[in-house]
PDB file of N, CA and C in Angstrom:
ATOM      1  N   UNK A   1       0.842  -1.176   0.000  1.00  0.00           N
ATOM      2  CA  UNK A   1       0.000   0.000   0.000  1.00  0.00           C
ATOM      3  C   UNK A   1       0.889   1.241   0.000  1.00  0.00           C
ATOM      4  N   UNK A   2       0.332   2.182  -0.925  1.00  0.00           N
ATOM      5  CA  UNK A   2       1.159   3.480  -0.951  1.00  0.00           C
ATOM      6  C   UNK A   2       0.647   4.776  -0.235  1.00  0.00           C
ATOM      7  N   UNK A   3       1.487   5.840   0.262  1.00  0.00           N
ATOM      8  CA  UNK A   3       1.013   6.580   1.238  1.00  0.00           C
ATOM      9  C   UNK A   3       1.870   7.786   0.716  1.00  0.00           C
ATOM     10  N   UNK A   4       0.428   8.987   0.407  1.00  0.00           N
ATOM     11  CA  UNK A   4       0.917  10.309  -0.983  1.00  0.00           C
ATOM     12  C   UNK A   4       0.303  10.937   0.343  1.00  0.00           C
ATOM     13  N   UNK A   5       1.316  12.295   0.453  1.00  0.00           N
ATOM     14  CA  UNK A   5       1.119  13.501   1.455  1.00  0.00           C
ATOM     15  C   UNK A   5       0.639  14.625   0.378  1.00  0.00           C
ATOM     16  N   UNK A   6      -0.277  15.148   0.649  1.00  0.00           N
ATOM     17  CA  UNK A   6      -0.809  16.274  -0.049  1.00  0.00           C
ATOM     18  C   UNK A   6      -0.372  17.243   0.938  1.00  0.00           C
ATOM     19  N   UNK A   7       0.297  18.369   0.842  1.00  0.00           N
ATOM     20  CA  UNK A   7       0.824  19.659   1.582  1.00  0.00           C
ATOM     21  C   UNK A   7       2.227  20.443   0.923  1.00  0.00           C
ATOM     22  N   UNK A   8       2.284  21.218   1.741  1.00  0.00           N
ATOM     23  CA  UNK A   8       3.109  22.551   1.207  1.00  0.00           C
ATOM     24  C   UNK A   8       4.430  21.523   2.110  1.00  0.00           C
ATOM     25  N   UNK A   9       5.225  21.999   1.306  1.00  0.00           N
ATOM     26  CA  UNK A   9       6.894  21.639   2.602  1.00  0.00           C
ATOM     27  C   UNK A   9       6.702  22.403   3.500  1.00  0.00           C
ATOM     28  N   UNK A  10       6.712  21.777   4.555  1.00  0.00           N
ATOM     29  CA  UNK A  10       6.982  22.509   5.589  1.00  0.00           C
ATOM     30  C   UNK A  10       7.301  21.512   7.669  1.00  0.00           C
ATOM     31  N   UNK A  11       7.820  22.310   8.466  1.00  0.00           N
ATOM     32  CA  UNK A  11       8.121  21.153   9.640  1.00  0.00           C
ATOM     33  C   UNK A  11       7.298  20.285  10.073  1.00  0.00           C
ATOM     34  N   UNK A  12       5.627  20.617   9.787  1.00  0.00           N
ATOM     35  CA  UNK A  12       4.199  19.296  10.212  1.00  0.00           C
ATOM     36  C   UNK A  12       4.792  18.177   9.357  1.00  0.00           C
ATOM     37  N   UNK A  13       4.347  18.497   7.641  1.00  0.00           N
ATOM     38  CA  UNK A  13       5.011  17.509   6.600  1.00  0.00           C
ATOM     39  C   UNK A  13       6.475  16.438   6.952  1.00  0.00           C
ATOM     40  N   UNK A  14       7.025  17.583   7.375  1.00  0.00           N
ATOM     41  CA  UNK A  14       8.326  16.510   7.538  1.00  0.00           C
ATOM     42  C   UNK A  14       8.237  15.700   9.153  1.00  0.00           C
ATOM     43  N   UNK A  15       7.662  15.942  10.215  1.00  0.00           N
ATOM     44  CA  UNK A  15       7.624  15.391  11.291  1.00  0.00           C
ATOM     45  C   UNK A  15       6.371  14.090  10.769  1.00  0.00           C
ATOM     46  N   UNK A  16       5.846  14.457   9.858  1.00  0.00           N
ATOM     47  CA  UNK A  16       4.946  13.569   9.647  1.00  0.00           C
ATOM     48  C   UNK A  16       5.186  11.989   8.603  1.00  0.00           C
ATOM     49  N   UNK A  17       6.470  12.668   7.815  1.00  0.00           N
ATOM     50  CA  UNK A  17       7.200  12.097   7.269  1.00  0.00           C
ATOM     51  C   UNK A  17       7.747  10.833   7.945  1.00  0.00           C
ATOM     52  N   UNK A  18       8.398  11.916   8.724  1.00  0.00           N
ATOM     53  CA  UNK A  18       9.530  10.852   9.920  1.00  0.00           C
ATOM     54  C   UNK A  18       8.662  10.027  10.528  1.00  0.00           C
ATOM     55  N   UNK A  19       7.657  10.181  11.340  1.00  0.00           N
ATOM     56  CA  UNK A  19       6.408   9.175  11.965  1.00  0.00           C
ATOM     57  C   UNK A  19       6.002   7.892  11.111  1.00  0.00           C
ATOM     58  N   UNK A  20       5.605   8.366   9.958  1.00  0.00           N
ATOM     59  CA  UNK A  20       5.548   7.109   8.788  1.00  0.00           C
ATOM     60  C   UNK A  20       6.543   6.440   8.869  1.00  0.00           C
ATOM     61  N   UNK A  21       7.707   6.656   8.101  1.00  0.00           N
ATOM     62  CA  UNK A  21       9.313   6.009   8.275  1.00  0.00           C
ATOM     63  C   UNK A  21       9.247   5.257   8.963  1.00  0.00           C
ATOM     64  N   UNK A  22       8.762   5.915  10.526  1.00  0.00           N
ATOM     65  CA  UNK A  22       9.329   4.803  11.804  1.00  0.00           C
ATOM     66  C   UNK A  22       8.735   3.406  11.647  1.00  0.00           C
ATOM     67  N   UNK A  23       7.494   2.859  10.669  1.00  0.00           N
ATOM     68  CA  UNK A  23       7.273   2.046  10.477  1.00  0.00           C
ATOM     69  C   UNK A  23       6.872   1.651   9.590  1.00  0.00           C
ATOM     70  N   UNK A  24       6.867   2.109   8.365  1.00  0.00           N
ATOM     71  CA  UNK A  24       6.765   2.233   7.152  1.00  0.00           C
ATOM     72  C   UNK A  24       7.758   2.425   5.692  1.00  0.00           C
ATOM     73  N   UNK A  25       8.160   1.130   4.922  1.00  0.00           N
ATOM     74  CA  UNK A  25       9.415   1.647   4.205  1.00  0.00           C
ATOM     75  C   UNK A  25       9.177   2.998   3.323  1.00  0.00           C
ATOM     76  N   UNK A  26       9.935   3.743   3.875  1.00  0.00           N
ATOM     77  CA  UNK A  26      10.552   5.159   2.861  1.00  0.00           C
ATOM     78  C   UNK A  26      10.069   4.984   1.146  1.00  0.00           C
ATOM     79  N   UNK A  27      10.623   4.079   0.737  1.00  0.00           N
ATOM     80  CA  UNK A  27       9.542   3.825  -0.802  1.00  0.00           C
ATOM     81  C   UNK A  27       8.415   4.131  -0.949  1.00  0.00           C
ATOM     82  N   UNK A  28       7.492   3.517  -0.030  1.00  0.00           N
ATOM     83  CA  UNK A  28       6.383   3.623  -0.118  1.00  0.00           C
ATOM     84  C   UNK A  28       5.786   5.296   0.335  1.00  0.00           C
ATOM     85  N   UNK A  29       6.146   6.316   0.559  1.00  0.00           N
ATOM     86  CA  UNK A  29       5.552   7.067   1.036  1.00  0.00           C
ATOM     87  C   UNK A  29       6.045   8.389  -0.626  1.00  0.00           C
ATOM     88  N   UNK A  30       5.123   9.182  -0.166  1.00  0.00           N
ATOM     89  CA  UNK A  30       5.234  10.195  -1.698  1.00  0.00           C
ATOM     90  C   UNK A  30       4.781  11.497  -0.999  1.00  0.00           C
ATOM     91  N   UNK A  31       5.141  12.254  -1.541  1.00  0.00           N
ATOM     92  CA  UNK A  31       4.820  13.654  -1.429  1.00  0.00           C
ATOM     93  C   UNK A  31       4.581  14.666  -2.923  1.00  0.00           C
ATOM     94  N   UNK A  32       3.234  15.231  -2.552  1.00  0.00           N
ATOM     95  CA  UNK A  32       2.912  16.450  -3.830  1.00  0.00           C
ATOM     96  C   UNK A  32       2.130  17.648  -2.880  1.00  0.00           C
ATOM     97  N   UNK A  33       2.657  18.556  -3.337  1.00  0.00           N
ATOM     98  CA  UNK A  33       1.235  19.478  -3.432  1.00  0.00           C
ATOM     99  C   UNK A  33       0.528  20.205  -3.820  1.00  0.00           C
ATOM    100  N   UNK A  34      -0.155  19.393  -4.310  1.00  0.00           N
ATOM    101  CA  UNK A  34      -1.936  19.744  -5.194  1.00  0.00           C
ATOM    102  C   UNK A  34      -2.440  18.549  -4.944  1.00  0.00           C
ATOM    103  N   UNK A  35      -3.577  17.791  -4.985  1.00  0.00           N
ATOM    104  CA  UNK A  35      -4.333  17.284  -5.228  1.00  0.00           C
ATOM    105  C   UNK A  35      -4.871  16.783  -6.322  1.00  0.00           C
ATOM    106  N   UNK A  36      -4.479  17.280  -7.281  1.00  0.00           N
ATOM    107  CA  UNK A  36      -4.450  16.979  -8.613  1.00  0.00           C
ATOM    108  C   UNK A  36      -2.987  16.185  -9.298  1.00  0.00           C
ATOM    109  N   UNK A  37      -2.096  16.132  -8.369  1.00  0.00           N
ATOM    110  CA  UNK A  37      -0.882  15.565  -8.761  1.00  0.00           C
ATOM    111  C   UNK A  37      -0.500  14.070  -7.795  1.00  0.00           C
ATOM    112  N   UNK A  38      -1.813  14.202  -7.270  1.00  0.00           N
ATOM    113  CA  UNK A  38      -1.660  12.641  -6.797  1.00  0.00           C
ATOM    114  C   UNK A  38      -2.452  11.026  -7.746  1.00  0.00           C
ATOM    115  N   UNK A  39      -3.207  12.127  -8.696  1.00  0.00           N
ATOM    116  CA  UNK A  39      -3.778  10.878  -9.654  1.00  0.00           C
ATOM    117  C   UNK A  39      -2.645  10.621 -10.538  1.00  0.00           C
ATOM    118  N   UNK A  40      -0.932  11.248 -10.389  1.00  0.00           N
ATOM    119  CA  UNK A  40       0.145  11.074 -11.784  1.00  0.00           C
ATOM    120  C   UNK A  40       0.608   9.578 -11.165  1.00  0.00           C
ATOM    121  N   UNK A  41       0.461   9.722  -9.632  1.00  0.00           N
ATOM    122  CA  UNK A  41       1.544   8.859  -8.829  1.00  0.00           C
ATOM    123  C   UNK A  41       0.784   7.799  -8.693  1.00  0.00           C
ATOM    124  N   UNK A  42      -0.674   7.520  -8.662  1.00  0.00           N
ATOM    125  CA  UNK A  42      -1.559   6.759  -7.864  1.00  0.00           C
ATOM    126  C   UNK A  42      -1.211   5.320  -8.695  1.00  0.00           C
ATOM    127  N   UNK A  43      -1.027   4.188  -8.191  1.00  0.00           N
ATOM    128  CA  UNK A  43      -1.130   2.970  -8.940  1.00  0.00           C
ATOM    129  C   UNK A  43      -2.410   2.035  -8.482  1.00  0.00           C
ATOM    130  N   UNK A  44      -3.258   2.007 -10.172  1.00  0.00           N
ATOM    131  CA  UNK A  44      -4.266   0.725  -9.096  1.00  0.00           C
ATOM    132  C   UNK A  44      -3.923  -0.793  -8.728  1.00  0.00           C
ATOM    133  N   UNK A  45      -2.289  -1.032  -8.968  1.00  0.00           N
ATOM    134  CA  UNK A  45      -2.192  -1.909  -8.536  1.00  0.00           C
ATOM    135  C   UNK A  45      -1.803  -2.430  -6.518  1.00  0.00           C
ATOM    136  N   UNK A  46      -1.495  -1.322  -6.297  1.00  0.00           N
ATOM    137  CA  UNK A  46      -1.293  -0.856  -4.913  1.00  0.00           C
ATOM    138  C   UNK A  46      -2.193   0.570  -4.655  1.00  0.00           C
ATOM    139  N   UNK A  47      -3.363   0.802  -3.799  1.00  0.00           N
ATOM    140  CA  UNK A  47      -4.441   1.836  -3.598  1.00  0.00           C
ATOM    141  C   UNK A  47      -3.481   2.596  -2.683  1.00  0.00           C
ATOM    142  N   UNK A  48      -3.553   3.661  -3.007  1.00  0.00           N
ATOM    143  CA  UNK A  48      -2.922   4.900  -1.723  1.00  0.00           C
ATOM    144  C   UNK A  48      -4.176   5.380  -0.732  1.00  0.00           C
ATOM    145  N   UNK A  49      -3.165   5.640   0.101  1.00  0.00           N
ATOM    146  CA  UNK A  49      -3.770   5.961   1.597  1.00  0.00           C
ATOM    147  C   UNK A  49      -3.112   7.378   1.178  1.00  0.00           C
ATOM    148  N   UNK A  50      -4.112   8.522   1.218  1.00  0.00           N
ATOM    149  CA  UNK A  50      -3.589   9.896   0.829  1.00  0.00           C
ATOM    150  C   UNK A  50      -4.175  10.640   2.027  1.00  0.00           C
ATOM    151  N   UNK A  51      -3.000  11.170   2.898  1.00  0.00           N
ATOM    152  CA  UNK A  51      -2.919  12.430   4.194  1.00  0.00           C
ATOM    153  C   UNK A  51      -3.131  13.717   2.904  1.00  0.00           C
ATOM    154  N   UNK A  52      -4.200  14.293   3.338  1.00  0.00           N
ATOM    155  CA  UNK A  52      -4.414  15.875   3.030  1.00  0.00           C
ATOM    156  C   UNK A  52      -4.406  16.793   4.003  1.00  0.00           C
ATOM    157  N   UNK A  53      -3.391  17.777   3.818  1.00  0.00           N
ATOM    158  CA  UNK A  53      -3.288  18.837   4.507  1.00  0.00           C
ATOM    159  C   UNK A  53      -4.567  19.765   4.273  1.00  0.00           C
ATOM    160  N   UNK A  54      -5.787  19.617   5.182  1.00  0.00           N
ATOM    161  CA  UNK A  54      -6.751  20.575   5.012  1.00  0.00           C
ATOM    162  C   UNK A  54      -7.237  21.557   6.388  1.00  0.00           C
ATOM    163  N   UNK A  55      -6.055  22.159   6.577  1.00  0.00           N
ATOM    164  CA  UNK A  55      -5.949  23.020   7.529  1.00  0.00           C
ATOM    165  C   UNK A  55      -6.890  24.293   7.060  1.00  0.00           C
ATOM    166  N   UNK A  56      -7.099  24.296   5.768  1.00  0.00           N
ATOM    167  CA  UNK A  56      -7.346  25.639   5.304  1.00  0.00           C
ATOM    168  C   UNK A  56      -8.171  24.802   3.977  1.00  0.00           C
ATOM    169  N   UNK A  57      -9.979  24.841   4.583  1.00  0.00           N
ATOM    170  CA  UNK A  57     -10.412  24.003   3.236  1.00  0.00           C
ATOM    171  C   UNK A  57     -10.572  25.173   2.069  1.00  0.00           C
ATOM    172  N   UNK A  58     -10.452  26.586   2.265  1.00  0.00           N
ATOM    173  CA  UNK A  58     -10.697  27.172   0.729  1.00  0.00           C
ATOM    174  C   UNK A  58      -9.274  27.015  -0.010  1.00  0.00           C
ATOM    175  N   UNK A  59      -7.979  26.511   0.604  1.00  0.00           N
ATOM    176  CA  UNK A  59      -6.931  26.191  -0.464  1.00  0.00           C
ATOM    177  C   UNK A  59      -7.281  24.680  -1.672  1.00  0.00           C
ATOM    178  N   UNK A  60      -8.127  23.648  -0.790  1.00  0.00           N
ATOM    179  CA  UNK A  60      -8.095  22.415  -1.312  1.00  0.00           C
ATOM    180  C   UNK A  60      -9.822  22.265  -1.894  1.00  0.00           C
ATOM    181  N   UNK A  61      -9.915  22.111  -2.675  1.00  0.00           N
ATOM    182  CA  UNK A  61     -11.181  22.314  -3.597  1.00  0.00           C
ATOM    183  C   UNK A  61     -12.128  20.640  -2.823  1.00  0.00           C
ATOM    184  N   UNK A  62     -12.894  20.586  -2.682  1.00  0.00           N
ATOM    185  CA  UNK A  62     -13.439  19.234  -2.202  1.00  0.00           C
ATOM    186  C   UNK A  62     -13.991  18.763  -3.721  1.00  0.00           C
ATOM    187  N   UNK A  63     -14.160  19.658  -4.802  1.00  0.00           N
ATOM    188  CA  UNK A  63     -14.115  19.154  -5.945  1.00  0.00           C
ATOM    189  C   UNK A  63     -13.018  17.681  -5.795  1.00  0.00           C
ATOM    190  N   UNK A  64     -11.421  18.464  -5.991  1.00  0.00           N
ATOM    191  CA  UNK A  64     -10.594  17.463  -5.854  1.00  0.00           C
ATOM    192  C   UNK A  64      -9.921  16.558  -5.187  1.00  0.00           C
ATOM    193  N   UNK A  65     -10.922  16.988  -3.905  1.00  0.00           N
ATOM    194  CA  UNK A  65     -10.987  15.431  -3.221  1.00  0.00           C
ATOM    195  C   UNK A  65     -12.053  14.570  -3.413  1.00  0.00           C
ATOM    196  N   UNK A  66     -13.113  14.737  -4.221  1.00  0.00           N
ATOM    197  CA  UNK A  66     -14.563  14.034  -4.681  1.00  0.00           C
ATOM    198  C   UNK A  66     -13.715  13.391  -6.243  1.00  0.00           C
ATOM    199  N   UNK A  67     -12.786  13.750  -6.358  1.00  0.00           N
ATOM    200  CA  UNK A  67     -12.402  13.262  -7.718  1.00  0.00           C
ATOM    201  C   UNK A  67     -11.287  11.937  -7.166  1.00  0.00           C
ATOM    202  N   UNK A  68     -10.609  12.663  -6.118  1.00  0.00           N
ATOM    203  CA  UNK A  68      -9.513  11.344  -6.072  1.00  0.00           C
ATOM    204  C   UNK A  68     -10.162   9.740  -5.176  1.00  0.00           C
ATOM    205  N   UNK A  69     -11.658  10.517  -4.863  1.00  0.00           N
ATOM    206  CA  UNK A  69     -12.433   9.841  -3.748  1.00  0.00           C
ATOM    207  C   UNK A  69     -12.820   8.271  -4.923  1.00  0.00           C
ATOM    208  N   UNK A  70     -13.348   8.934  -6.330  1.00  0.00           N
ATOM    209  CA  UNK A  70     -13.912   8.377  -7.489  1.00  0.00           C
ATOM    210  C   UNK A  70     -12.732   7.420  -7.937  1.00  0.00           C
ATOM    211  N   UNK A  71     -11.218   7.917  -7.947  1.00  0.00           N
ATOM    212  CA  UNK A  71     -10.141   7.044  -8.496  1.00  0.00           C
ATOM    213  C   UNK A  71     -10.103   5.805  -8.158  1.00  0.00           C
ATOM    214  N   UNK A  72     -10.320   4.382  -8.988  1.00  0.00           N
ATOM    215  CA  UNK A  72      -9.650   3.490  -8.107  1.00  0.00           C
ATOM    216  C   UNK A  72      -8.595   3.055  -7.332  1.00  0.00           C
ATOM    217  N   UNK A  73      -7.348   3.686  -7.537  1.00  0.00           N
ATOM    218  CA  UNK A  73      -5.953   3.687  -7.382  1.00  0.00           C
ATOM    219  C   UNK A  73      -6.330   4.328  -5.749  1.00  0.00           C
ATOM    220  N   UNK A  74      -7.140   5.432  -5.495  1.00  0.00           N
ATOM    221  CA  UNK A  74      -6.935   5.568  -3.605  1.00  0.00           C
ATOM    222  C   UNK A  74      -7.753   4.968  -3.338  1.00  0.00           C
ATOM    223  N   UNK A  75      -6.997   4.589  -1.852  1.00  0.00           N
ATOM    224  CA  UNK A  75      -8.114   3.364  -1.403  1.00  0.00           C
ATOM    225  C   UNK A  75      -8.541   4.395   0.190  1.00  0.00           C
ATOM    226  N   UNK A  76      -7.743   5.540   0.463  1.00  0.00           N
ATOM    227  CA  UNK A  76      -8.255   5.924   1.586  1.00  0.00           C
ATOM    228  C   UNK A  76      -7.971   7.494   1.296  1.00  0.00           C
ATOM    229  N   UNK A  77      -8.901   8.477   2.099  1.00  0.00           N
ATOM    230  CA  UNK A  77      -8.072   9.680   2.310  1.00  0.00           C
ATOM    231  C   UNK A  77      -8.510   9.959   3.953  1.00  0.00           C
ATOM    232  N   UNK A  78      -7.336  10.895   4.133  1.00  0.00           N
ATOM    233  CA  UNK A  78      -7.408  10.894   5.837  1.00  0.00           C
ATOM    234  C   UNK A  78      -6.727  13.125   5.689  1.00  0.00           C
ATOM    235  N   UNK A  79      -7.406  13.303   5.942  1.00  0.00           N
ATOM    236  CA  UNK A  79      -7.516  15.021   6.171  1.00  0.00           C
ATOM    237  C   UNK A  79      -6.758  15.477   7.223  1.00  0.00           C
ATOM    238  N   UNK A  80      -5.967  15.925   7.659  1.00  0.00           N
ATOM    239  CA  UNK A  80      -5.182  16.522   8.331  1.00  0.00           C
ATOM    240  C   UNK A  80      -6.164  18.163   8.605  1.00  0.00           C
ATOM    241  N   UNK A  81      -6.614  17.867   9.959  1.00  0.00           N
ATOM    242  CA  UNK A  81      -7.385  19.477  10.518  1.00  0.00           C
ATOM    243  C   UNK A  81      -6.589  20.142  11.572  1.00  0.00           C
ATOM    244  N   UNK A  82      -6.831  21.442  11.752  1.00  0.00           N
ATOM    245  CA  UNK A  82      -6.508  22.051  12.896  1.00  0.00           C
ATOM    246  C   UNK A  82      -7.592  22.020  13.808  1.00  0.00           C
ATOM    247  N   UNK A  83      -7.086  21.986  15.059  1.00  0.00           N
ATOM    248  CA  UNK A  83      -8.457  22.020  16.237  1.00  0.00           C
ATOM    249  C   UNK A  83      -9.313  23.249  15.859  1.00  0.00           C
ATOM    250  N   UNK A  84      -9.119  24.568  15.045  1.00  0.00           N
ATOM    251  CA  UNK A  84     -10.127  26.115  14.927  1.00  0.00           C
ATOM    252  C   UNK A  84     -10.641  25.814  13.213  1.00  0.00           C
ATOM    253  N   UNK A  85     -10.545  24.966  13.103  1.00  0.00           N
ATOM    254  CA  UNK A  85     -11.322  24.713  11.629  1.00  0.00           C
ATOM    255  C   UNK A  85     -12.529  25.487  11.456  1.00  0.00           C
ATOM    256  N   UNK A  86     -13.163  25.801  10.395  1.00  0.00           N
ATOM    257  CA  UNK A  86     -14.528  25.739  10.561  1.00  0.00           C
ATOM    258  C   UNK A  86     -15.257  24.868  10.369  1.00  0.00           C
ATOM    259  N   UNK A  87     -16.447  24.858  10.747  1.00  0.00           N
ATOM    260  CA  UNK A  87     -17.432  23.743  11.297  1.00  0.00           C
ATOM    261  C   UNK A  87     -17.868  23.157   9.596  1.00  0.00           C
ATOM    262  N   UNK A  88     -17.421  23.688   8.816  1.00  0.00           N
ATOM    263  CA  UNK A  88     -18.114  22.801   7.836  1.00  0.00           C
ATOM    264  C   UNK A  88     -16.525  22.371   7.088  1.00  0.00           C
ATOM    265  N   UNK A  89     -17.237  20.583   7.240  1.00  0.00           N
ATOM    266  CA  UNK A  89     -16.026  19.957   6.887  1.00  0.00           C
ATOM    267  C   UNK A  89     -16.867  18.895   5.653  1.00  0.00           C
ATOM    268  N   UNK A  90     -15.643  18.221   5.008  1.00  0.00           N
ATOM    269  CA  UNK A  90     -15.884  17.154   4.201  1.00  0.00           C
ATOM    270  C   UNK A  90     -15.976  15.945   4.626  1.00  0.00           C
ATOM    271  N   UNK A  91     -17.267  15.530   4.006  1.00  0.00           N
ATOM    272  CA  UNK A  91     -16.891  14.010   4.900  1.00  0.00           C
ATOM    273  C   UNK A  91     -17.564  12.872   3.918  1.00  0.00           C
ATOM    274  N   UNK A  92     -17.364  11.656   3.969  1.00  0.00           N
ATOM    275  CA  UNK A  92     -17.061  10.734   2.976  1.00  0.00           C
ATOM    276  C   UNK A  92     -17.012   9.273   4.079  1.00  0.00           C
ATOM    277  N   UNK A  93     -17.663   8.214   3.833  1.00  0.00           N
ATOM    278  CA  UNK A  93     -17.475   6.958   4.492  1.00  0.00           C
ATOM    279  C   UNK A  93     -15.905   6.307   3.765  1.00  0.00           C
ATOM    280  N   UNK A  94     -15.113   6.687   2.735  1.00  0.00           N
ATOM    281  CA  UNK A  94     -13.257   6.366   2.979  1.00  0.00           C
ATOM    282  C   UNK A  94     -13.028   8.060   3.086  1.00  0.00           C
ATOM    283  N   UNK A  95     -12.737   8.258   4.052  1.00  0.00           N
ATOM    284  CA  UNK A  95     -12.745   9.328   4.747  1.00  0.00           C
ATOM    285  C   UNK A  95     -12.194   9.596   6.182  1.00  0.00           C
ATOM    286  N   UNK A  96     -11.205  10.064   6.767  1.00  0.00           N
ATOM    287  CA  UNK A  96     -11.283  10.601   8.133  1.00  0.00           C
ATOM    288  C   UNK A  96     -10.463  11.910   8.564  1.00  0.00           C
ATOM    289  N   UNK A  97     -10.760  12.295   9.347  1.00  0.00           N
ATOM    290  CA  UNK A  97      -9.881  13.890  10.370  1.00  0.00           C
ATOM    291  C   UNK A  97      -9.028  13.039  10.942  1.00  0.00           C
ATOM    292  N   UNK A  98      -7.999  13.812  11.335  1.00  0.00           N
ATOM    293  CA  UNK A  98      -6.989  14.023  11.913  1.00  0.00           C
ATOM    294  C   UNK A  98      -6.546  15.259  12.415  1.00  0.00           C
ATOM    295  N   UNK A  99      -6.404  15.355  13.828  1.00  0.00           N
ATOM    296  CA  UNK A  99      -5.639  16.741  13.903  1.00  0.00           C
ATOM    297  C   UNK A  99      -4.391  17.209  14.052  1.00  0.00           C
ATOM    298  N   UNK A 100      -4.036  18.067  12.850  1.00  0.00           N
ATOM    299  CA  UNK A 100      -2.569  18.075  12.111  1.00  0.00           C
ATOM    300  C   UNK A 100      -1.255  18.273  13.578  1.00  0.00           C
ATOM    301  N   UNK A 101      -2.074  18.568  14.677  1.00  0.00           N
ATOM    302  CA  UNK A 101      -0.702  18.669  15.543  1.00  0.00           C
ATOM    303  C   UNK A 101      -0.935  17.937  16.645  1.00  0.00           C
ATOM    304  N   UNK A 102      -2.038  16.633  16.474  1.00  0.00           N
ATOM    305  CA  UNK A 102      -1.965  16.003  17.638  1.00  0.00           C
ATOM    306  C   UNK A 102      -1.432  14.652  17.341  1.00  0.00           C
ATOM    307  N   UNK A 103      -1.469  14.216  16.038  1.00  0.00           N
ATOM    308  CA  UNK A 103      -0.596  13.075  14.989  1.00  0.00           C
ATOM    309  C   UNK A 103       0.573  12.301  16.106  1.00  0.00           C
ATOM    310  N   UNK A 104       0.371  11.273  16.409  1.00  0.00           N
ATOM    311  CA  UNK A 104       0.995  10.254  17.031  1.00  0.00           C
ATOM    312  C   UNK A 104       1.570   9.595  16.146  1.00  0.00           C
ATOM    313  N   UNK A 105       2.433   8.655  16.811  1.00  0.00           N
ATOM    314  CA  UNK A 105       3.057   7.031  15.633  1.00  0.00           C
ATOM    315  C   UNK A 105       1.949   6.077  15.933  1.00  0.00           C
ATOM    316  N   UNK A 106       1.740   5.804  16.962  1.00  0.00           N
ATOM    317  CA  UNK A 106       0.750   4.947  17.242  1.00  0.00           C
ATOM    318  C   UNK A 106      -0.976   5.060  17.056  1.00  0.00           C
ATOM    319  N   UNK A 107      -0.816   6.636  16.805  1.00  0.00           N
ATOM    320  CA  UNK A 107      -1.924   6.807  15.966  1.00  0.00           C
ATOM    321  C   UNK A 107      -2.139   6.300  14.297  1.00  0.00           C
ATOM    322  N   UNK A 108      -1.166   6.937  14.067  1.00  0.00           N
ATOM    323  CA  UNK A 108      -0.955   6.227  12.632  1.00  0.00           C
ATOM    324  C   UNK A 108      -0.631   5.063  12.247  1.00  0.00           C
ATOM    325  N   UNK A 109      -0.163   4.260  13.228  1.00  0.00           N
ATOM    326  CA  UNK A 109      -0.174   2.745  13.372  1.00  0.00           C
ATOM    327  C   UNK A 109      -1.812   2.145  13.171  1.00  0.00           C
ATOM    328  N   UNK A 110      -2.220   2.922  14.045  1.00  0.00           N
ATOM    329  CA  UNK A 110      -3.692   2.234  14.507  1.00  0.00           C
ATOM    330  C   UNK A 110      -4.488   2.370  12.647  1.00  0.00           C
ATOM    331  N   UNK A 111      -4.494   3.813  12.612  1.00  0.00           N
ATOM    332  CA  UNK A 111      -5.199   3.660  11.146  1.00  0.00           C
ATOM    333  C   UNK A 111      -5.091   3.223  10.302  1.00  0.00           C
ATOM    334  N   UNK A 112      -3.193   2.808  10.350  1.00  0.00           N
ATOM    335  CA  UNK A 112      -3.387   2.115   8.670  1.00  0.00           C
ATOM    336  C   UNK A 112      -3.448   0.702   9.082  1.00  0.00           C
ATOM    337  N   UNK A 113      -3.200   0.230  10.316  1.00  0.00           N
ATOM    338  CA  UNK A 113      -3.928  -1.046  10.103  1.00  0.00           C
ATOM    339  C   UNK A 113      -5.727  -1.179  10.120  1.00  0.00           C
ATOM    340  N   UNK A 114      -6.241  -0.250  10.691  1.00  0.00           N
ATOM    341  CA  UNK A 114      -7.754  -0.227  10.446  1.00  0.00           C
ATOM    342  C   UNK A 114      -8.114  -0.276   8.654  1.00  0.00           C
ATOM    343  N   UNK A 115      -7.268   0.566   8.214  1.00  0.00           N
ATOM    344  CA  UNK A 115      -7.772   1.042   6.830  1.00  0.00           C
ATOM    345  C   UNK A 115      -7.484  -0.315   6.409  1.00  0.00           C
ATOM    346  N   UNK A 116      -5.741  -0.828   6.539  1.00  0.00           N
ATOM    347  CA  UNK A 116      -5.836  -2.376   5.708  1.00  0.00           C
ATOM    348  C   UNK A 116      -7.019  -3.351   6.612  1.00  0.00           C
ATOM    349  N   UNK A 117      -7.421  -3.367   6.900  1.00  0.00           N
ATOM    350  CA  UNK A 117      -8.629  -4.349   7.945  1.00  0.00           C
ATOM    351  C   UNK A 117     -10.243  -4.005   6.709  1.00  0.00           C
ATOM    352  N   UNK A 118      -9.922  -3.268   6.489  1.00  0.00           N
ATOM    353  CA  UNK A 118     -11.396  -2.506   5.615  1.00  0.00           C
ATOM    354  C   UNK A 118     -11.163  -2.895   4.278  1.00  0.00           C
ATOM    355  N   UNK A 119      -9.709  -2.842   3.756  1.00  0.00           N
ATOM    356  CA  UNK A 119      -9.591  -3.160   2.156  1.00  0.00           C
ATOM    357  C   UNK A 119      -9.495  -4.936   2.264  1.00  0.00           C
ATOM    358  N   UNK A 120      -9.915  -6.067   3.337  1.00  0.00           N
ATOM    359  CA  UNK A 120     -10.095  -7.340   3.201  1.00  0.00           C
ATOM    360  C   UNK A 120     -11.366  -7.504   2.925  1.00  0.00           C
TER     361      UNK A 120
END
């Protein structure tokens, strides 16, 4: 399974980076940012698990997350929020929040084995 970071460079991205790593081979993980540049990378032979940085939903169009939602190639997306969001969010049954600065290892442990538990 492949795992595409949608976000700007910056120290969340890369601490978030490193968290994956710790249990996850380095191959497998990708970075873009747009949302539109994760259908170049997506393979449907392995479904990506795609972290979106949606700290700020008027940067990320929910257009183009309703499009990568449609791709077969992702098999999950998981939203990265801030706790002062506003109250209107996107939501989708392969779908979940996260809040971008409370991100554990063992959080992210937990989900991607939930998510692989869901693609059996």
């Amino acid at each position: 399974m492949e795992i595409v970071i949608v976000s700007p460079e910056s120290r969340r991205r890369d601490n978030l980076i490193s968290m994956l790593e710790s249990f996850v081979a380095p191959s497998t993980i990708k970075m873009v940012e747009l949302c539109g540049d994760v259908e170049k990378l997506a393979n449907p032979a392995s479904p990506a698990i795609v972290f979106i940085d949606y700290r700020d939903p008027a940067l990320v169009a929910d257009k183009e997350i309703s499009s990568l939602i449609m791709n077969h190639s992702i098999h999950y997306i998981v939203l990265l929020v801030s706790r002062n969001d506003p109250a209107v969010h996107f939501t989708h049954y392969s779908s979940c929040e996260l809040i971008y600065d409370e991100i554990s290892i063992d959080m992210l442990k937990n989900l991607l084995i939930n998510v692989q538990l869901k693609s059996k």
